[in-house]
Protein backbone atom coordinates (compact mmCIF):
# COMPACT_ATOMS: atom_id res chain seq x y z
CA UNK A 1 0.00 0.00 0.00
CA UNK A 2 1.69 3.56 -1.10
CA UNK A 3 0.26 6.80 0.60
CA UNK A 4 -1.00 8.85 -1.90
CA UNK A 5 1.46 11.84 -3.00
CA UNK A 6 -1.20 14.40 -1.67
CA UNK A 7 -1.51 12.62 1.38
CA UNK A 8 2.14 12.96 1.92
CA UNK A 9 2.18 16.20 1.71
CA UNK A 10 -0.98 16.78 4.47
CA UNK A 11 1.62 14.75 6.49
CA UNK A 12 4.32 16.73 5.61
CA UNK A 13 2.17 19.70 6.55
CA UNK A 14 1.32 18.33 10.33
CA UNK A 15 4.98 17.26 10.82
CA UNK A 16 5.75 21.36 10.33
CA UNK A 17 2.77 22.18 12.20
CA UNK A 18 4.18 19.99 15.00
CA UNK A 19 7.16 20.62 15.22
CA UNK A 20 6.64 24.49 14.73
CA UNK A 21 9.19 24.70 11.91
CA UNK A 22 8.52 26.02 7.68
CA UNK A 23 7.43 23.53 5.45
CA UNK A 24 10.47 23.89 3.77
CA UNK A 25 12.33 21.93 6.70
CA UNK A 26 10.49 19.07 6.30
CA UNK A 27 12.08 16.65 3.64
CA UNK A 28 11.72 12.88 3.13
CA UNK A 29 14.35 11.90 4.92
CA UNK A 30 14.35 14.54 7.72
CA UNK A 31 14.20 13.10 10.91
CA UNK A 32 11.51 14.67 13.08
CA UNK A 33 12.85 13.47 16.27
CA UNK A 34 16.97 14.78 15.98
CA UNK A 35 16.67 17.20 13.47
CA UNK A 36 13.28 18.95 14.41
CA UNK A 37 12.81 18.61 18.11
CA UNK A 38 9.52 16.52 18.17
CA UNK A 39 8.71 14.31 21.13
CA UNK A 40 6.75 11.31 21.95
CA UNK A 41 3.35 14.12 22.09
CA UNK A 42 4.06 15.31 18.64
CA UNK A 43 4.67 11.83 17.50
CA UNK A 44 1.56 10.78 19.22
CA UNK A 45 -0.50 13.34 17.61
CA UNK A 46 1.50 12.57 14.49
CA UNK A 47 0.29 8.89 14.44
CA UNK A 48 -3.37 10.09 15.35
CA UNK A 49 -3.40 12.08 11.96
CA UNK A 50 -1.82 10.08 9.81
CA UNK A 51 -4.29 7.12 10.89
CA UNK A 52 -7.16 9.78 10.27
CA UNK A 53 -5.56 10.32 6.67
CA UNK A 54 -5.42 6.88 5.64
CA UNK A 55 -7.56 4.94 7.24
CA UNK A 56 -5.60 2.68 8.59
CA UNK A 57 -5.13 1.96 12.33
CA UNK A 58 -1.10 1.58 13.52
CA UNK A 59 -0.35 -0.02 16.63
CA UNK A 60 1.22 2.07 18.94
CA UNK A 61 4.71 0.89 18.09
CA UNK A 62 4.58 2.21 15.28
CA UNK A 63 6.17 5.65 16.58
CA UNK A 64 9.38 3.84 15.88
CA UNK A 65 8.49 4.20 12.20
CA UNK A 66 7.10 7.85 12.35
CA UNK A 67 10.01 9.65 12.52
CA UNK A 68 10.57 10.78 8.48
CA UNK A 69 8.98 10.90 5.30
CA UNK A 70 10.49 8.15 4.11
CA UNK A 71 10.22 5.67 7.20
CA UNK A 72 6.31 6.37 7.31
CA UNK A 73 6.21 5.41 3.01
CA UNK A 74 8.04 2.48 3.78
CA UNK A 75 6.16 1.07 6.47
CA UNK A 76 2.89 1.66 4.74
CA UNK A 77 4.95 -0.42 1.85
CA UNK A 78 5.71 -2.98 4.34
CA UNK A 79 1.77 -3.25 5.11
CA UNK A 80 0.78 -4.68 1.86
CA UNK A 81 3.49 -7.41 1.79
């Protein structure tokens, strides 16, 4: 299962939201924990919307895969194998 490209970028949107930082900041493979300052709140609220966006409930562990762009594609990938 791939996220669609326009739901990537409403997640790219809440990760700036979140973290309080310009869109611009937010890349695929930025990491939102080291590089942007989020915690596990803003990674909680993170997983929230990203389950609202796709419809698709994550267990909780999940935060470990929440923390770019690229980690949250690939687990989504990872999903439909």
């Amino acid at each position: 299962m791939s996220i669609p490209v326009s739901e990537i970028e409403a997640i790219r949107a809440e990760v700036a939201r979140l973290a309080k930082v310009k869109l611009e900041r937010v890349s695929d493979d930025t990491d939102f924990v080291s590089e942007l300052g989020m915690g596990s709140l803003e990674l909680l609220n993170l997983l929230a919307f990203v389950e609202q966006r796709t419809k698709v409930i994550l267990p909780d562990e999940s935060l470990v895969y929440l923390t770019s762009i690229d980690l949250i594609k690939g687990r989504f990938e990872n999903l439909m194998e």
